[in-house]
C-alpha atoms as a PDB file:
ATOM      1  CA  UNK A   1     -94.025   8.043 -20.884  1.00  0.00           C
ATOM      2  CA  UNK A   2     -90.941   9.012 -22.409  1.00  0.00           C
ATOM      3  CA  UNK A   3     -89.555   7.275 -26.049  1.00  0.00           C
ATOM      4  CA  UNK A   4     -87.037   4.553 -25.500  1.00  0.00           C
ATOM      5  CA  UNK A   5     -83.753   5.078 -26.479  1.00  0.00           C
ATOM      6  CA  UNK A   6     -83.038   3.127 -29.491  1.00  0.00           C
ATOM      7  CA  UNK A   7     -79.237   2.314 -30.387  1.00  0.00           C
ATOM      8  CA  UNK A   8     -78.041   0.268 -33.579  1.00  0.00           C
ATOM      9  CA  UNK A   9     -76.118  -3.139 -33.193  1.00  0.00           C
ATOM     10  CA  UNK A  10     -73.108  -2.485 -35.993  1.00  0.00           C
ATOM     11  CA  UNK A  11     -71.813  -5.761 -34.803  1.00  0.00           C
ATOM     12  CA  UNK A  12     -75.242  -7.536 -35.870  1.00  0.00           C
ATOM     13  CA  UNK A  13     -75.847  -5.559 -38.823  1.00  0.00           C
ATOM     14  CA  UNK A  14     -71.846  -6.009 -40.162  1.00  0.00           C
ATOM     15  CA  UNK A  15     -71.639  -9.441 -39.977  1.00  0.00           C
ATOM     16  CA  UNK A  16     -74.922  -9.745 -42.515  1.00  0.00           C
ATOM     17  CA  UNK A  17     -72.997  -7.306 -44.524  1.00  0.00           C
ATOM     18  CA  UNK A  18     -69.843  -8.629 -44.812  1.00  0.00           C
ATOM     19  CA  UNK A  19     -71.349 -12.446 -45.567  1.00  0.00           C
ATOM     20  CA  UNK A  20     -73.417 -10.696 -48.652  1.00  0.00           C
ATOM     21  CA  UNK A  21     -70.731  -7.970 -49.798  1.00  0.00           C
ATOM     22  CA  UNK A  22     -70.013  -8.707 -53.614  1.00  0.00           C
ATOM     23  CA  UNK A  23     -66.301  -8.203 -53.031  1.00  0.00           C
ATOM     24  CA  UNK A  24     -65.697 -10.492 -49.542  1.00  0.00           C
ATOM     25  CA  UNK A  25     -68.300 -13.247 -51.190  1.00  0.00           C
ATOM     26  CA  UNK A  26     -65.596 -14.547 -53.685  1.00  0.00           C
ATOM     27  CA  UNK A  27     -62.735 -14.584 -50.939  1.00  0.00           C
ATOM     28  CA  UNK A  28     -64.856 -15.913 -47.734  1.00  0.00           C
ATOM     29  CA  UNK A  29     -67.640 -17.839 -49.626  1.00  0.00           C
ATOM     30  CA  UNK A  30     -70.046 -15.704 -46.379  1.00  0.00           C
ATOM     31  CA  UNK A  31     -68.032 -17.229 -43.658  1.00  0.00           C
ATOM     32  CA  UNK A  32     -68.118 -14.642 -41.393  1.00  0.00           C
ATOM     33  CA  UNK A  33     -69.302 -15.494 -37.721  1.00  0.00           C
ATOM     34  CA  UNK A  34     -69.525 -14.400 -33.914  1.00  0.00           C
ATOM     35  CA  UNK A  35     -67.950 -17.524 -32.962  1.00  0.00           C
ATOM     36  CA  UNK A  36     -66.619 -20.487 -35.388  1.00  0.00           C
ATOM     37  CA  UNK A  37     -68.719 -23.664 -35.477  1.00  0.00           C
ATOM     38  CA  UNK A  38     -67.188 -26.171 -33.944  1.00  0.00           C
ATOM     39  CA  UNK A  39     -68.160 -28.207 -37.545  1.00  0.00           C
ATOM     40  CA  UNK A  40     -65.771 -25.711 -39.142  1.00  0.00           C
ATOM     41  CA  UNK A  41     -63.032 -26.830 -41.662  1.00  0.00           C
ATOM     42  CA  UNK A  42     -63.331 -24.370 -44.539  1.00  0.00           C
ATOM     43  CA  UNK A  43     -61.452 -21.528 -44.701  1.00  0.00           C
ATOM     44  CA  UNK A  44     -60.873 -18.797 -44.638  1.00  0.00           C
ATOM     45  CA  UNK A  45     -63.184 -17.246 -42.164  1.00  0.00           C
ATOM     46  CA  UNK A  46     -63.547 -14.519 -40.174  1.00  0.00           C
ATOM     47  CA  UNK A  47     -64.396 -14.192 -36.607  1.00  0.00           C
ATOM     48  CA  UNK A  48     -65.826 -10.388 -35.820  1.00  0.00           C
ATOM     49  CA  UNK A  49     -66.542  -9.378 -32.194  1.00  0.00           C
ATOM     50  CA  UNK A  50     -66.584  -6.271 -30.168  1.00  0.00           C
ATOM     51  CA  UNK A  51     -63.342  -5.414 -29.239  1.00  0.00           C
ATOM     52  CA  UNK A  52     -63.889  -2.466 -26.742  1.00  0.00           C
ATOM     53  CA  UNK A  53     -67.330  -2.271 -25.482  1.00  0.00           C
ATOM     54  CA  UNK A  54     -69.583   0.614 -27.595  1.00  0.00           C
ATOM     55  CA  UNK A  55     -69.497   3.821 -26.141  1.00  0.00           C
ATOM     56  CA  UNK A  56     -72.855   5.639 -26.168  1.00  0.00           C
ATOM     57  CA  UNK A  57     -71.464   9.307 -27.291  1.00  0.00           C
ATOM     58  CA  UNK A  58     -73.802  12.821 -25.676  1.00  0.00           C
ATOM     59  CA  UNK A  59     -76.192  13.631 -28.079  1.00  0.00           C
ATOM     60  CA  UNK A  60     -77.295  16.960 -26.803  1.00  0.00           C
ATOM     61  CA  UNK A  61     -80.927  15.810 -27.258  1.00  0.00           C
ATOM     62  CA  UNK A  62     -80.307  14.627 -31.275  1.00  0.00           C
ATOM     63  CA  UNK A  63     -80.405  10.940 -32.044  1.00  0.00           C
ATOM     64  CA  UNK A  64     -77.831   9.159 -30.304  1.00  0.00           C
ATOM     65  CA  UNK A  65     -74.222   7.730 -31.534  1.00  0.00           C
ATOM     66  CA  UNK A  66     -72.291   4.954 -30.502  1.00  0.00           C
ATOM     67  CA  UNK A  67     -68.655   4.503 -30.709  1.00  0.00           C
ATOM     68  CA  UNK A  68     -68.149   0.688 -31.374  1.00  0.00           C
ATOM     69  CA  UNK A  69     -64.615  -0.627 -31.902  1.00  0.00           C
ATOM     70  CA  UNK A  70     -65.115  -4.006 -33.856  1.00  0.00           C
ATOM     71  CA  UNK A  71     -62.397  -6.478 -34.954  1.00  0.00           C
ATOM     72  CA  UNK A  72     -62.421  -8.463 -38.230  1.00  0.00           C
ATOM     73  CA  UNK A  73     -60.050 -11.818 -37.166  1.00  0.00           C
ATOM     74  CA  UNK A  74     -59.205 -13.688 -40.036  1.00  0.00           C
ATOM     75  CA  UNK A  75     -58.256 -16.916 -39.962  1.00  0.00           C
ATOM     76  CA  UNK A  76     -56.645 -19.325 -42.537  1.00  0.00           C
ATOM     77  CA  UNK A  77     -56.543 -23.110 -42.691  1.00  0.00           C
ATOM     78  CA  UNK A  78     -53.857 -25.412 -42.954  1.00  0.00           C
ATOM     79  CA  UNK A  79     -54.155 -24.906 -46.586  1.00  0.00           C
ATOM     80  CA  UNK A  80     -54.445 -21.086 -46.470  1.00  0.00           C
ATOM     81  CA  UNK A  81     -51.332 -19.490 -46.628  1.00  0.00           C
ATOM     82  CA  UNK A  82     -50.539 -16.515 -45.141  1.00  0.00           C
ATOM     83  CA  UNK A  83     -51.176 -14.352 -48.300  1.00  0.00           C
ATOM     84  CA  UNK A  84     -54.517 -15.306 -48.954  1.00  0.00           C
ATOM     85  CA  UNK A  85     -55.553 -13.964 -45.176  1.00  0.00           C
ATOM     86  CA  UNK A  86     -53.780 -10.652 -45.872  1.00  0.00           C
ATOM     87  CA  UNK A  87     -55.635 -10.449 -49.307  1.00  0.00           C
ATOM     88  CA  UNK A  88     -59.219 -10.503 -47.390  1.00  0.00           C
ATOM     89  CA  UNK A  89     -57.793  -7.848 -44.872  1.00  0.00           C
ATOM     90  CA  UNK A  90     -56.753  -5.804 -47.695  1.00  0.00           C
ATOM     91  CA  UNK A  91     -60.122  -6.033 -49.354  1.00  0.00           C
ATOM     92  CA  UNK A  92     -61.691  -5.502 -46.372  1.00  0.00           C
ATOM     93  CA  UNK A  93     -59.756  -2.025 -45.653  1.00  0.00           C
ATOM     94  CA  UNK A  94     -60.224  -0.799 -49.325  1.00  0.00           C
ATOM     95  CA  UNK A  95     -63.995  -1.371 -48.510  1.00  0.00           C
ATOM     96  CA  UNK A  96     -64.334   0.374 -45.987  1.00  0.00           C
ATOM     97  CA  UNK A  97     -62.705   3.615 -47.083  1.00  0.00           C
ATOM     98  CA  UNK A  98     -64.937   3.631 -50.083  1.00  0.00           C
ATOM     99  CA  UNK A  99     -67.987   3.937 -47.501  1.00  0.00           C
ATOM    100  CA  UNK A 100     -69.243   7.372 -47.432  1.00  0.00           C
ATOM    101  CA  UNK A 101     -70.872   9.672 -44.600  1.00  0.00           C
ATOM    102  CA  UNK A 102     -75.068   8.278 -43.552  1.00  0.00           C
ATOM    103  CA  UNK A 103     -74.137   4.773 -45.721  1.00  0.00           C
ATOM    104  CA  UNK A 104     -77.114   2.404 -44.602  1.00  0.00           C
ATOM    105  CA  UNK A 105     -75.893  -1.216 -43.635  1.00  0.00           C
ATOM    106  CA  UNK A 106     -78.954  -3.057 -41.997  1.00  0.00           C
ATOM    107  CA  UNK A 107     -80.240  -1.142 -39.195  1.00  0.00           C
ATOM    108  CA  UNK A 108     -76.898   0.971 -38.967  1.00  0.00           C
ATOM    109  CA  UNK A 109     -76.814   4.533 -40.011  1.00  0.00           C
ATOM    110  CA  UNK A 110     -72.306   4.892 -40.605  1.00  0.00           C
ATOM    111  CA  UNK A 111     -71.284   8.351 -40.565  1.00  0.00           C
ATOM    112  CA  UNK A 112     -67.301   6.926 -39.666  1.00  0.00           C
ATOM    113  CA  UNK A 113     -65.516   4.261 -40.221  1.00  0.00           C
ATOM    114  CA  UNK A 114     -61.646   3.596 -40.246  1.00  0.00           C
ATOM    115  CA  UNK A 115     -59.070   0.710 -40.047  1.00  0.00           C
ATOM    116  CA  UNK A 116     -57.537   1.483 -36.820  1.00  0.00           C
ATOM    117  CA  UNK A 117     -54.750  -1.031 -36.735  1.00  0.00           C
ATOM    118  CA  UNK A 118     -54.038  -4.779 -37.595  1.00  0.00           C
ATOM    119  CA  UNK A 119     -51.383  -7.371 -36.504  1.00  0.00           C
ATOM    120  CA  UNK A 120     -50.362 -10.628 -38.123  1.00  0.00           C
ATOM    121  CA  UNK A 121     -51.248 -12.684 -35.333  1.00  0.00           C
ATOM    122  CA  UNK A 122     -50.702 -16.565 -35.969  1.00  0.00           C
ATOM    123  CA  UNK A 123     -53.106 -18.771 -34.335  1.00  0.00           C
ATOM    124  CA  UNK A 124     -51.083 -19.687 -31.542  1.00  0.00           C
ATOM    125  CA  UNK A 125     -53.297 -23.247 -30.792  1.00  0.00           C
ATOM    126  CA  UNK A 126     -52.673 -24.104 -34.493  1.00  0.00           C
ATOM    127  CA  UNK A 127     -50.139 -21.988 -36.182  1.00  0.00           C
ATOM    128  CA  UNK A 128     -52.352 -21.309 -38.666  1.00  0.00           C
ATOM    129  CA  UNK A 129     -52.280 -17.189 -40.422  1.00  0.00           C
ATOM    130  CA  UNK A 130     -54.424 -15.018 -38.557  1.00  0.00           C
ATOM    131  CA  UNK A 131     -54.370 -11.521 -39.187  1.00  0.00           C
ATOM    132  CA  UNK A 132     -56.215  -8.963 -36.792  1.00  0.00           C
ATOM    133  CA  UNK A 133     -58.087  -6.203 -38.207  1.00  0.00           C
ATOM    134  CA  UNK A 134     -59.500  -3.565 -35.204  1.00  0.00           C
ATOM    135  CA  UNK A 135     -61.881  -0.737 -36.911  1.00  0.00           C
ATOM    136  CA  UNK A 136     -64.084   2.264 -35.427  1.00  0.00           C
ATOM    137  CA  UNK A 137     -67.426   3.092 -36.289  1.00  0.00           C
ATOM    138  CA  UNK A 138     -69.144   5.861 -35.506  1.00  0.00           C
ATOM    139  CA  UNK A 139     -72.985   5.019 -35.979  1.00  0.00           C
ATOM    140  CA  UNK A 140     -76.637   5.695 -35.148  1.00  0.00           C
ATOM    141  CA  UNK A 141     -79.550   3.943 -35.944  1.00  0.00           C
ATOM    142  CA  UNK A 142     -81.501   4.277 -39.118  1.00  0.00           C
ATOM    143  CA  UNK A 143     -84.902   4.737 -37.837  1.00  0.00           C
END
């Protein structure tokens, strides 16, 4: 019987991460989700999803990688202004260039990460900010 292949979930692991992180905690109060509850009427908040589907990258027999593009979209409220959005995004990027190589977050092993892009995006049901952070993560799992 062979060994299963065993892949990390960024997507689970970075949502814990970002709800706990000392530095998004004072700005998002751990509202970070997969979808918003439909009970929902503090924010900011952040929705963060899979944006391209994870790419399982050749191993050449070593433990495997994936290749998972996630977005970070962050909403505001009627009282949010614009500003306060961009702050989190902000935040969020200077984060993420202070992780270095084999960082541990949950089950995830990050060798890569970068902010690939974002867009000021206003929720076009509401009009509410919305700004659209897209990274890349180059991962494997810890164990």
């Amino acid at each position: 019987m062979s060994t299963p292949l065993v892949l990390p979930d960024p997507l689970v692991d970075l949502r814990d991460w970002a709800r706990t992180h000392p530095r998004l905690v004072p700005l998002l109060a751990g509202r970070v989700y997969w979808n918003f509850p439909d009970d929902l009427n503090t924010y900011p908040a952040v929705r963060i999803y899979d944006s391209v589907v994870p790419t399982i990258l050749p191993s050449g027999g070593g433990i495997p990688a994936v290749d998972a593009h996630i977005a970070w979209d962050i909403f505001g409220g009627a009282k949010t202004d614009f500003l306060a959005v961009k702050a989190i995004s902000i935040t969020l990027v200077a984060i993420l260039n202070e992780l270095q190589p084999d960082t541990i977050i949950g089950d995830t092993r990050v060798k890569n990460v970068d902010a690939i892009g974002g867009i000021n995006s206003p929720d076009p049901a509401t009009g509410f900010p919305r700004y659209v952070l897209d990274t890349r993560w180059l991962c494997t799992v810890t164990h």
